[in-house]
PDB file of N, CA and C in Angstrom:
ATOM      1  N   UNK A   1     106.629 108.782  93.047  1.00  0.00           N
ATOM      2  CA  UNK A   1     106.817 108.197  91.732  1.00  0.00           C
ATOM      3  C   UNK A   1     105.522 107.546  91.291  1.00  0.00           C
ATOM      4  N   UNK A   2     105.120 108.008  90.244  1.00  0.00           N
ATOM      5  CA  UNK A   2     103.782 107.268  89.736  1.00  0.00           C
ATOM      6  C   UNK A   2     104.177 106.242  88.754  1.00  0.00           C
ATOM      7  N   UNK A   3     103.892 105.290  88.856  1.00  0.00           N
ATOM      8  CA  UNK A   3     104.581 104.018  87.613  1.00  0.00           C
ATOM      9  C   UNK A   3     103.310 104.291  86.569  1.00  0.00           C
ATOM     10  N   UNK A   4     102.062 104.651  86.832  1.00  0.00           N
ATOM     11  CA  UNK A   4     100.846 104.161  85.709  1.00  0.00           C
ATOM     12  C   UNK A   4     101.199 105.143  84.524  1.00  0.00           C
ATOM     13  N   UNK A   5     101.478 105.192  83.349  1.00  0.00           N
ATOM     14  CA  UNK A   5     101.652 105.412  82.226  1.00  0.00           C
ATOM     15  C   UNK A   5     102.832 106.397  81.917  1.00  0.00           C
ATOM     16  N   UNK A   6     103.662 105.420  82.659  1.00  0.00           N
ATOM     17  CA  UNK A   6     105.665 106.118  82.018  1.00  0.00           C
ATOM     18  C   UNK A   6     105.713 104.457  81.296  1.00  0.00           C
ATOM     19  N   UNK A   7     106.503 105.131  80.223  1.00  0.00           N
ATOM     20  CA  UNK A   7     107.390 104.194  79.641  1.00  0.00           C
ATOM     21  C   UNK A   7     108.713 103.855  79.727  1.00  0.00           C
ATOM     22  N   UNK A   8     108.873 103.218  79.313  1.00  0.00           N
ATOM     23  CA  UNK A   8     110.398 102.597  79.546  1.00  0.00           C
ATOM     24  C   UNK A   8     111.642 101.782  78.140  1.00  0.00           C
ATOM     25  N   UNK A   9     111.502 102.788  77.290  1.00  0.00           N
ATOM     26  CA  UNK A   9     111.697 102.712  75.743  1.00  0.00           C
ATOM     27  C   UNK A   9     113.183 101.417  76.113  1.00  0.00           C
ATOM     28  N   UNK A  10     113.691 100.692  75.638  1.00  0.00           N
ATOM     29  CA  UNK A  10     114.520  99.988  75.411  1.00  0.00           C
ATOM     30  C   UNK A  10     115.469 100.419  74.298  1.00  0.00           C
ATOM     31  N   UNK A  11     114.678 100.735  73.024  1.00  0.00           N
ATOM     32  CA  UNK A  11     115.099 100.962  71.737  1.00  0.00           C
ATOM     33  C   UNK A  11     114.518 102.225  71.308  1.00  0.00           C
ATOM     34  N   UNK A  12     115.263 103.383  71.091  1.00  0.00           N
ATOM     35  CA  UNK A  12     114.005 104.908  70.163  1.00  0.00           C
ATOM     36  C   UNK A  12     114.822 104.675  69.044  1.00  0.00           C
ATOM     37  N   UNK A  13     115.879 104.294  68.243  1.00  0.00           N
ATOM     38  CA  UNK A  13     116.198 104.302  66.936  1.00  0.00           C
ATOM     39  C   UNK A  13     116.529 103.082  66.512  1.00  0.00           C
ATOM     40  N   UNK A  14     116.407 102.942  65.115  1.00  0.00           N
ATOM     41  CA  UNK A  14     117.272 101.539  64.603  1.00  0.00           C
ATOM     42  C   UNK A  14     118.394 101.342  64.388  1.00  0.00           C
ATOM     43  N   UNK A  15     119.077 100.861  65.111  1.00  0.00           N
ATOM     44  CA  UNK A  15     120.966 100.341  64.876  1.00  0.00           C
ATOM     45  C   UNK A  15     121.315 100.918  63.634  1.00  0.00           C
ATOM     46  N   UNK A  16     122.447 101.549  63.217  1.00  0.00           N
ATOM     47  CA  UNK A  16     123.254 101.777  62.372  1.00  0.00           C
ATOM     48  C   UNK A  16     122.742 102.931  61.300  1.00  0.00           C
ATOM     49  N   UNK A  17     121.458 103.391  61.622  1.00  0.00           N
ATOM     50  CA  UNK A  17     120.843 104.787  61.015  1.00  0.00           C
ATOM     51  C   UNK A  17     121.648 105.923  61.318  1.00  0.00           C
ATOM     52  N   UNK A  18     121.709 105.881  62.464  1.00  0.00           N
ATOM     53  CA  UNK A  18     122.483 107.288  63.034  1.00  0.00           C
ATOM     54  C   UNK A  18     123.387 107.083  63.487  1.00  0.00           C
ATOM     55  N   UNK A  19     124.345 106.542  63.521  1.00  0.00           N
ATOM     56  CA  UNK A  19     126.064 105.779  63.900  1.00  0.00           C
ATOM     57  C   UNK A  19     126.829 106.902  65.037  1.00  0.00           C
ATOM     58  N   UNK A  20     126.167 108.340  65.162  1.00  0.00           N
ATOM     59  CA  UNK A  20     126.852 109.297  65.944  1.00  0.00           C
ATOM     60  C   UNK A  20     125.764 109.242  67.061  1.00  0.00           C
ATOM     61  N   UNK A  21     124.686 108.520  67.179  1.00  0.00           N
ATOM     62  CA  UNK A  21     123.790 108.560  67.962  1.00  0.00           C
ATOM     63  C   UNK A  21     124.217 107.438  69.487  1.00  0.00           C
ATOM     64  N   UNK A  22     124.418 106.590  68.323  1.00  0.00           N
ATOM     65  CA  UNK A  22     124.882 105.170  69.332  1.00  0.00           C
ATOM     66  C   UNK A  22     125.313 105.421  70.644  1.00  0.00           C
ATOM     67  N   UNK A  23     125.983 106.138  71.192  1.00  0.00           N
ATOM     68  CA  UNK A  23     126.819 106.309  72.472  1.00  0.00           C
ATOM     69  C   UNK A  23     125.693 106.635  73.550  1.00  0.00           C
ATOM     70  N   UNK A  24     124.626 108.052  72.573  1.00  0.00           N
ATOM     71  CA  UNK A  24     123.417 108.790  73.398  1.00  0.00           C
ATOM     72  C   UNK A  24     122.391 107.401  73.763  1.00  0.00           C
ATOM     73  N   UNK A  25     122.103 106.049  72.729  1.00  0.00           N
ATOM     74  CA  UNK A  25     121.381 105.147  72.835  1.00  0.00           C
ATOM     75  C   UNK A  25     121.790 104.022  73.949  1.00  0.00           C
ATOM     76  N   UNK A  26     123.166 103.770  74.438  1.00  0.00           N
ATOM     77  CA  UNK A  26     123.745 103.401  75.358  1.00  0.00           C
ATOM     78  C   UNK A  26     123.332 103.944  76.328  1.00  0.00           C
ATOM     79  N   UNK A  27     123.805 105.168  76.567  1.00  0.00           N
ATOM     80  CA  UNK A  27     123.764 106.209  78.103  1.00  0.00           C
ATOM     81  C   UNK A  27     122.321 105.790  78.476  1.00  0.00           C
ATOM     82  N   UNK A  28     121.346 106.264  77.307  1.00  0.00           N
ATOM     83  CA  UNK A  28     119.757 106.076  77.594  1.00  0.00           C
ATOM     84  C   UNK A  28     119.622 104.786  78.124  1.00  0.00           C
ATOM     85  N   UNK A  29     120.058 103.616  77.157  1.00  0.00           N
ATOM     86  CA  UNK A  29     119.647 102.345  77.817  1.00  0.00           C
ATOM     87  C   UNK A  29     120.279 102.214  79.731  1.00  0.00           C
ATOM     88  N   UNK A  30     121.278 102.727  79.581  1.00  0.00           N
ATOM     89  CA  UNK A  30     122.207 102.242  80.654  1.00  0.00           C
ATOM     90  C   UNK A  30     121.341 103.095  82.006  1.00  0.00           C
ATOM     91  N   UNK A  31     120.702 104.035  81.564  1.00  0.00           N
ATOM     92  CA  UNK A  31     120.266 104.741  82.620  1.00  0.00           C
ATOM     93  C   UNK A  31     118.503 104.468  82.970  1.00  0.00           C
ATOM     94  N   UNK A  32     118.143 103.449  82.069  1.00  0.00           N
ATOM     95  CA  UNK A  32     117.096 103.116  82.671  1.00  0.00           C
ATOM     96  C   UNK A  32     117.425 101.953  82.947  1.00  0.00           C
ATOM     97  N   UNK A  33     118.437 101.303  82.626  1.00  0.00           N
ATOM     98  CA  UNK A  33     118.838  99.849  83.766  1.00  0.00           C
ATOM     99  C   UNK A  33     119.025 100.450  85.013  1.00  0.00           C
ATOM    100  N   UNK A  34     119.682 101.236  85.008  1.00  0.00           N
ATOM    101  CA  UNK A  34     120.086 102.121  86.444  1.00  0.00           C
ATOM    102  C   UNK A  34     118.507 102.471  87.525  1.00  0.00           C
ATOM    103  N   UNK A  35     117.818 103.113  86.917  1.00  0.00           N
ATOM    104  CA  UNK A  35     116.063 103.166  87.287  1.00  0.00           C
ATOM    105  C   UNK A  35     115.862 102.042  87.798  1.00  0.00           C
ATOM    106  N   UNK A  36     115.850 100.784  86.986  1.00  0.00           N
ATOM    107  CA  UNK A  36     114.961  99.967  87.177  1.00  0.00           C
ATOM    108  C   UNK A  36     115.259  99.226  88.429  1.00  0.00           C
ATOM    109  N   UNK A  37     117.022  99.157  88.346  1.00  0.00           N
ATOM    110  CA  UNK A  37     117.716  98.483  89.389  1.00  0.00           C
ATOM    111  C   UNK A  37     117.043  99.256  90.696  1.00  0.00           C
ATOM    112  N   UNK A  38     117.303 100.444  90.771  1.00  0.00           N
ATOM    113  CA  UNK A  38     116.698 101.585  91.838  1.00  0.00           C
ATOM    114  C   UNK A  38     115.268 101.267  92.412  1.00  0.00           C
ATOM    115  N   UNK A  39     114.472 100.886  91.535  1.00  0.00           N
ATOM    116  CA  UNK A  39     113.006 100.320  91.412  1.00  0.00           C
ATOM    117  C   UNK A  39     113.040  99.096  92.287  1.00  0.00           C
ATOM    118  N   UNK A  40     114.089  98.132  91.626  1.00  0.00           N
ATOM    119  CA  UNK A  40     113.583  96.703  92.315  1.00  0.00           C
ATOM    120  C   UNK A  40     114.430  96.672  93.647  1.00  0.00           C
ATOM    121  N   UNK A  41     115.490  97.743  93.955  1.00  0.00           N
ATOM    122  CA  UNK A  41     115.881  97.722  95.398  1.00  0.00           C
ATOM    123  C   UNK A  41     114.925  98.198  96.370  1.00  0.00           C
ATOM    124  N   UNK A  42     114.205  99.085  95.652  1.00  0.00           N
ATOM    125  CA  UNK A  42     113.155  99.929  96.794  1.00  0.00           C
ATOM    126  C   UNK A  42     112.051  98.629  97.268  1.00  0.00           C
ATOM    127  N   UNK A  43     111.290  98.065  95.918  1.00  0.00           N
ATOM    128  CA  UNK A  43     110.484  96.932  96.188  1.00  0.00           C
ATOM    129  C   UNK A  43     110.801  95.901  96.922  1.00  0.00           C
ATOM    130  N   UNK A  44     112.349  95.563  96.593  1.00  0.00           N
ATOM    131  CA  UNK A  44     112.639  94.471  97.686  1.00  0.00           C
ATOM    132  C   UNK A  44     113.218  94.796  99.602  1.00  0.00           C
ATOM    133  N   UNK A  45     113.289  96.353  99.646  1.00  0.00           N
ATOM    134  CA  UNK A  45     112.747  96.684 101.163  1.00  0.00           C
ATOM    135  C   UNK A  45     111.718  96.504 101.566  1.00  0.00           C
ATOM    136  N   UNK A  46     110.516  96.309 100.699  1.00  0.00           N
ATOM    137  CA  UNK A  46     109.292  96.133 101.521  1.00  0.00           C
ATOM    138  C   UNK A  46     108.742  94.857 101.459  1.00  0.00           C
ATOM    139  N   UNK A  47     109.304  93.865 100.725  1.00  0.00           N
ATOM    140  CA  UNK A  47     109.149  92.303 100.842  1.00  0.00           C
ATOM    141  C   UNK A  47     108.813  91.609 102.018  1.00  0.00           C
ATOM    142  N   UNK A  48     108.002  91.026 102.521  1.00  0.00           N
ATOM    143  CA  UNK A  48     108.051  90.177 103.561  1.00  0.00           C
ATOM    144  C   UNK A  48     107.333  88.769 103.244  1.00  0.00           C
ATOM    145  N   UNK A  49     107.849  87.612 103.210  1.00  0.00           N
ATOM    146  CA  UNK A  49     108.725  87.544 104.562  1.00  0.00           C
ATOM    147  C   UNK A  49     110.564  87.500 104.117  1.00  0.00           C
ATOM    148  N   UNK A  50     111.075  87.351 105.290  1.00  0.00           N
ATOM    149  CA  UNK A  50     111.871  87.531 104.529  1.00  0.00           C
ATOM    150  C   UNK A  50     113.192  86.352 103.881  1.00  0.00           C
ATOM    151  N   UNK A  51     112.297  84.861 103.711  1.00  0.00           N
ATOM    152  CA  UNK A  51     112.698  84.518 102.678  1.00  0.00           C
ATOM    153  C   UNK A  51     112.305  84.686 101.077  1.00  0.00           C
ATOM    154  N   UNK A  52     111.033  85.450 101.302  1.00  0.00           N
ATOM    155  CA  UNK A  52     110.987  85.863  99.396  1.00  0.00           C
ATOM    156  C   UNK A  52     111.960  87.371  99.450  1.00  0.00           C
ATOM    157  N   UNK A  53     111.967  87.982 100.505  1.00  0.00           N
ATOM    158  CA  UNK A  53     112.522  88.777  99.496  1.00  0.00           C
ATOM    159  C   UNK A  53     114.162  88.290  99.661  1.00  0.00           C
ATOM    160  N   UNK A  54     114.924  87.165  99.812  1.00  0.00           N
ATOM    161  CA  UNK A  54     116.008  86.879  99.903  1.00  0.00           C
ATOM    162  C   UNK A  54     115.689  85.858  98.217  1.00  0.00           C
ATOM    163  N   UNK A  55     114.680  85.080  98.280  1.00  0.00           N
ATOM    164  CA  UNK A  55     114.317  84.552  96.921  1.00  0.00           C
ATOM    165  C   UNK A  55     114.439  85.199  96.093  1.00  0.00           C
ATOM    166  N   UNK A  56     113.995  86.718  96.140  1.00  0.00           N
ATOM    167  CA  UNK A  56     113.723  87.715  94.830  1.00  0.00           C
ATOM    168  C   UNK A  56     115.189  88.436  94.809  1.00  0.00           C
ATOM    169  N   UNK A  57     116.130  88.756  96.317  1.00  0.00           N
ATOM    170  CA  UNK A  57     116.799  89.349  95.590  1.00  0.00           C
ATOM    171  C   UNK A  57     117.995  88.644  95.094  1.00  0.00           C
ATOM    172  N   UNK A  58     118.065  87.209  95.408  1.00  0.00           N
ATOM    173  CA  UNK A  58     119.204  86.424  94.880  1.00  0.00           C
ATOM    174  C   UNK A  58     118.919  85.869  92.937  1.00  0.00           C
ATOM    175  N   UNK A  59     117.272  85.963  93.156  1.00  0.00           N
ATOM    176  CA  UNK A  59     116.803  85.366  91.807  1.00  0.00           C
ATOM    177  C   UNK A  59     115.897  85.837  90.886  1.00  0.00           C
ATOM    178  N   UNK A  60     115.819  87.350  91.052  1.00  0.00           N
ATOM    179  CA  UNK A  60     114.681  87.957  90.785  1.00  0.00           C
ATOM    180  C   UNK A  60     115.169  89.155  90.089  1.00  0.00           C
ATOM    181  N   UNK A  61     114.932  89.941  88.398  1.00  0.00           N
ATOM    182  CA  UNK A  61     115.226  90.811  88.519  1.00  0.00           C
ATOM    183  C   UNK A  61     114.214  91.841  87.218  1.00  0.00           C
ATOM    184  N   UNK A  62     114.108  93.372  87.963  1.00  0.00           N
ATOM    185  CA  UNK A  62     112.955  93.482  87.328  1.00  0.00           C
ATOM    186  C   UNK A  62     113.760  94.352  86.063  1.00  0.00           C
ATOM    187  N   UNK A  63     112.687  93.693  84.849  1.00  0.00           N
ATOM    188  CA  UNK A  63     113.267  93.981  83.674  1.00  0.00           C
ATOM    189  C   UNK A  63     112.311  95.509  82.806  1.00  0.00           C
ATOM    190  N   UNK A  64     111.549  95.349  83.093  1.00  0.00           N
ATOM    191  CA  UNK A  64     110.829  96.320  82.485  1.00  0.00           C
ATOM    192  C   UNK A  64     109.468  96.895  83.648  1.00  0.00           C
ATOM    193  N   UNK A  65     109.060  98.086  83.144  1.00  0.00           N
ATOM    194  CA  UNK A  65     108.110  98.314  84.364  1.00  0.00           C
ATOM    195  C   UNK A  65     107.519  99.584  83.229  1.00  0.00           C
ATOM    196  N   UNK A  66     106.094  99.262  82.819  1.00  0.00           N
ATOM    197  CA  UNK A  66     105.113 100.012  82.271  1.00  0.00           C
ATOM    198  C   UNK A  66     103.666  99.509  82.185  1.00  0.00           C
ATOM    199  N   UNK A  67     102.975 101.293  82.533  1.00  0.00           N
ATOM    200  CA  UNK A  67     101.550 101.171  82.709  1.00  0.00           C
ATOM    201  C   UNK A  67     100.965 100.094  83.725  1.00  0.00           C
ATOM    202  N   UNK A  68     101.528 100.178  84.332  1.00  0.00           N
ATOM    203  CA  UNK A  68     100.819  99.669  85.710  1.00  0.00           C
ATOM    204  C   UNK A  68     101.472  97.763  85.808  1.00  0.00           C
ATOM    205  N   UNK A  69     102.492  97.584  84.893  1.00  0.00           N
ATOM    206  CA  UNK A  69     102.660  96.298  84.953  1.00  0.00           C
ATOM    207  C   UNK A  69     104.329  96.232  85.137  1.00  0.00           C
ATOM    208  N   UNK A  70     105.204  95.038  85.887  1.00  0.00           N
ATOM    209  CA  UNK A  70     106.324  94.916  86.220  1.00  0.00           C
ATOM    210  C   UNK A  70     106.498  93.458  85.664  1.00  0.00           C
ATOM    211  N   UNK A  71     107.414  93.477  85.011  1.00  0.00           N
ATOM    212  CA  UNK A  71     108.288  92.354  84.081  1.00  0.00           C
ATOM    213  C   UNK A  71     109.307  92.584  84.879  1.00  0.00           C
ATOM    214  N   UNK A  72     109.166  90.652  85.355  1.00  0.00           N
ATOM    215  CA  UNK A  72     110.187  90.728  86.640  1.00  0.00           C
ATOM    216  C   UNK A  72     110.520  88.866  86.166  1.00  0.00           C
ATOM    217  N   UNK A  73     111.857  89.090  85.986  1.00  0.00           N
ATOM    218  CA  UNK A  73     112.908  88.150  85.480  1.00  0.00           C
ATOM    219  C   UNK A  73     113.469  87.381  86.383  1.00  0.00           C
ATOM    220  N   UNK A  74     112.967  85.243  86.110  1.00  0.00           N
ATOM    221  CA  UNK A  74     113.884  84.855  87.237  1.00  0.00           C
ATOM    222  C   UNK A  74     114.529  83.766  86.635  1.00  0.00           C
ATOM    223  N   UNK A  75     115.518  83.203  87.532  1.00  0.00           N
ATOM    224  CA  UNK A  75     116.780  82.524  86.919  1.00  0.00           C
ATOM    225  C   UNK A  75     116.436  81.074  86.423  1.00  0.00           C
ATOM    226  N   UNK A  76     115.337  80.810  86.775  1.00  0.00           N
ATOM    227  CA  UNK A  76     115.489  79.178  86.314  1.00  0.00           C
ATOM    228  C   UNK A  76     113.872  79.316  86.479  1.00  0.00           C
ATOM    229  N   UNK A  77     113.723  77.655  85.953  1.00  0.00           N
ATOM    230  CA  UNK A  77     111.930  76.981  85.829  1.00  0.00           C
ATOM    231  C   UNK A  77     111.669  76.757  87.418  1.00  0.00           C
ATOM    232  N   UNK A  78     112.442  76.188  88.026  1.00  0.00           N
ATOM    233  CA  UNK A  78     112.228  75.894  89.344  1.00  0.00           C
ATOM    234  C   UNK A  78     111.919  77.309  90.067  1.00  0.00           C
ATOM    235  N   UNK A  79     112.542  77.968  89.748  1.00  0.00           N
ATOM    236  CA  UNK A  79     112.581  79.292  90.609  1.00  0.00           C
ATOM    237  C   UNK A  79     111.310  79.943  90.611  1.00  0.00           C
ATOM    238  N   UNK A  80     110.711  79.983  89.452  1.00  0.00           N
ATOM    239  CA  UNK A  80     109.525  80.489  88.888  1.00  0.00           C
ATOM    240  C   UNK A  80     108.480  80.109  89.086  1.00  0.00           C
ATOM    241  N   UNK A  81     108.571  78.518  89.372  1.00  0.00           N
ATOM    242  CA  UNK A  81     107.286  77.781  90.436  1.00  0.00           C
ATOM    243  C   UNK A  81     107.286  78.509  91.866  1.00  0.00           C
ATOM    244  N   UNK A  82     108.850  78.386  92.421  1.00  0.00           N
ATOM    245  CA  UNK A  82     108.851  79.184  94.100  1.00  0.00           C
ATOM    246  C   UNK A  82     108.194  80.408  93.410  1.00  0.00           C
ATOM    247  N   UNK A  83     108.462  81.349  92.899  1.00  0.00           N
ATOM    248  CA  UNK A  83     108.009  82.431  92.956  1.00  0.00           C
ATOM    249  C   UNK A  83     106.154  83.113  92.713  1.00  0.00           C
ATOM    250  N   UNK A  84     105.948  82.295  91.772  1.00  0.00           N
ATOM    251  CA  UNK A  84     104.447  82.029  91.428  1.00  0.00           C
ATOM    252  C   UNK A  84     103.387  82.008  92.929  1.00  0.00           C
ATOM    253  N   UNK A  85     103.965  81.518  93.989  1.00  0.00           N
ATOM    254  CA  UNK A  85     103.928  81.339  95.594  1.00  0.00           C
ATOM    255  C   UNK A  85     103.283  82.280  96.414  1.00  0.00           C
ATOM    256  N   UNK A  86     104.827  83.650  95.282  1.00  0.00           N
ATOM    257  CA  UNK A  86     105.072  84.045  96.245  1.00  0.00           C
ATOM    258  C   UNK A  86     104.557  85.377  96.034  1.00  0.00           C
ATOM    259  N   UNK A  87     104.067  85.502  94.607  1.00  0.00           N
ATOM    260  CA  UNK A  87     103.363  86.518  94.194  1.00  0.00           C
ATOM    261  C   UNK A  87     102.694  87.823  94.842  1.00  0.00           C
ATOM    262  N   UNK A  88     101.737  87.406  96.020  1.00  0.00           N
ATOM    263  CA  UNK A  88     100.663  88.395  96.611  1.00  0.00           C
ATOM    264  C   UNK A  88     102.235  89.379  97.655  1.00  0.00           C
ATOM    265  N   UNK A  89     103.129  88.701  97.882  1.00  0.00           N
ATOM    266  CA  UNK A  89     104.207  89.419  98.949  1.00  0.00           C
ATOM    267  C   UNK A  89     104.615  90.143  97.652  1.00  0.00           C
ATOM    268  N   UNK A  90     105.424  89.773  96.299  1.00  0.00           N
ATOM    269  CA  UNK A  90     105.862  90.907  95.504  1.00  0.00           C
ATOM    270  C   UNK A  90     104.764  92.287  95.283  1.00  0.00           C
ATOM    271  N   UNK A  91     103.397  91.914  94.941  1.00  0.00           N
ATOM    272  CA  UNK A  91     101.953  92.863  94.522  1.00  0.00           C
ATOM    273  C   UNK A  91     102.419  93.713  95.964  1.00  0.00           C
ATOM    274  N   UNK A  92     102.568  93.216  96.930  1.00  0.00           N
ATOM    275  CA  UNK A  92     101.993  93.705  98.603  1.00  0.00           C
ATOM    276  C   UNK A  92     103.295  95.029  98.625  1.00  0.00           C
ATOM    277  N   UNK A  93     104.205  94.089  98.494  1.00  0.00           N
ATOM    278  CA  UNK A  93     105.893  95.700  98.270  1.00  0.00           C
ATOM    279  C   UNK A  93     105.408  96.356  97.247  1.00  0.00           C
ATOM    280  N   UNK A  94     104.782  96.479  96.038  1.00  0.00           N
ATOM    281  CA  UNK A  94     105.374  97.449  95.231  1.00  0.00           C
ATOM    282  C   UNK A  94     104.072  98.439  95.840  1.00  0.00           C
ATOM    283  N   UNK A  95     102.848  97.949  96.103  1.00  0.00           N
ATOM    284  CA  UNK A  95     101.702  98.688  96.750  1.00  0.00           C
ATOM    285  C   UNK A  95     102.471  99.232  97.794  1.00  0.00           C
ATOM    286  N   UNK A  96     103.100  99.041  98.865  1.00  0.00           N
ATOM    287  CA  UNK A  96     103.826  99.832 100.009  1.00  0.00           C
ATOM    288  C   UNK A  96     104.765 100.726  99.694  1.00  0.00           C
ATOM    289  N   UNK A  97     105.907 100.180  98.595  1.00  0.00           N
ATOM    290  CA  UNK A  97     106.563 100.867  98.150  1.00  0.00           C
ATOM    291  C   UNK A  97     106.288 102.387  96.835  1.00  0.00           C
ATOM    292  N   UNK A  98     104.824 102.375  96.359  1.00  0.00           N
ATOM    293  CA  UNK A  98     104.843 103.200  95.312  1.00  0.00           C
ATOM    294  C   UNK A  98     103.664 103.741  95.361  1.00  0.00           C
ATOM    295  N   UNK A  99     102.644 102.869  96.598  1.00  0.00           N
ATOM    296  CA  UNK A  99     101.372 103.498  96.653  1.00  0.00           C
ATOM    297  C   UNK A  99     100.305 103.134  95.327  1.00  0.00           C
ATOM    298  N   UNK A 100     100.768 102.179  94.265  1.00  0.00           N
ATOM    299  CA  UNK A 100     100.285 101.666  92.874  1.00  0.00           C
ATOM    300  C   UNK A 100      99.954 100.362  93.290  1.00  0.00           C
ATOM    301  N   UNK A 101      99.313  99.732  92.331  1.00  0.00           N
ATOM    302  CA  UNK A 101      99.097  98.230  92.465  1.00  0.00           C
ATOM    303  C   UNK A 101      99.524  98.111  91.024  1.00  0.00           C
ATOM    304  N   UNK A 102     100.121  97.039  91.060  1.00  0.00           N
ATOM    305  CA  UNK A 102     101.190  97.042  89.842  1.00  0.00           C
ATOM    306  C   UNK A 102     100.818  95.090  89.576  1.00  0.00           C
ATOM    307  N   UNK A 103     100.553  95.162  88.264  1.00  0.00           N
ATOM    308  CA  UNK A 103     100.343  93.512  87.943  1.00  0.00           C
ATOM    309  C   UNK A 103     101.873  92.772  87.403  1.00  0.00           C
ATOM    310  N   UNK A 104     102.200  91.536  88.210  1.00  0.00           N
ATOM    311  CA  UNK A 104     103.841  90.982  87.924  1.00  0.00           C
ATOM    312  C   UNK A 104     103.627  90.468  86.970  1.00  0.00           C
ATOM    313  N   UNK A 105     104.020  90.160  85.637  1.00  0.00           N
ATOM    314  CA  UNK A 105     104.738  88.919  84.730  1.00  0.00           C
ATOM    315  C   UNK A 105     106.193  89.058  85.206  1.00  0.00           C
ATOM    316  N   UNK A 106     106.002  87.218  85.316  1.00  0.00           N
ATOM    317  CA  UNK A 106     107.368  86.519  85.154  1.00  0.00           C
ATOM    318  C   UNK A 106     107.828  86.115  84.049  1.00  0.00           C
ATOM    319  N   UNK A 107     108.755  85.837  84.073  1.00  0.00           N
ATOM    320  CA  UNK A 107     109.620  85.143  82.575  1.00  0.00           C
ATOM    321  C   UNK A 107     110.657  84.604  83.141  1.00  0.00           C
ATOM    322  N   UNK A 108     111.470  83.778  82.437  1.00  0.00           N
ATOM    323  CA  UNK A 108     112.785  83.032  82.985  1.00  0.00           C
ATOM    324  C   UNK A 108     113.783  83.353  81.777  1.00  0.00           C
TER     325      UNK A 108
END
């Protein structure tokens, strides 16, 4: 899997243009939640140690993943200080896991 320049569309039409479309815009969304989930299970096998990846997978979840960068979502302000920590172990899995070096933003 090469992550450097796939996208990961959220939205391809505007609400209520195509009203017979809606269901196909679901499936799409629903199936790159499905990806992504797939994504951040693989990354969090290669976590060490293994209280971050028990940190990441109780509080951590990755929301978007394009061009070489992972938008990775956590539950609170506090959490986001632990995680800031813990950074070089998330960079270190997705490099093991994808063979990429992939840059994290957090968000809460």
């Amino acid at each position: 899997m090469t992550l450097k320049n796939q996208a990961y569309p959220t939205q391809l039409e505007l609400p209520g243009v195509l009203p017979k479309k809606n269901d196909s815009l679901k499936q799409m969304e629903e199936a790159i939640q499905s990806m992504l989930g797939l994504t951040w299970k693989t990354v969090l096998l290669h976590i060490s140690p293994r209280s971050t990846k028990e940190l990441m997978r109780q509080h951590g979840q990755l929301i978007a993943l394009n061009d070489g960068e992972a938008r990775i979502k956590v539950s609170s302000t506090p959490v986001l200080l632990m995680v800031i920590q813990k950074l070089p172990d998330v960079e270190s899995a997705f490099r093991k896991a994808f063979g990429a070096t992939v840059k994290i933003r957090l968000e809460v």
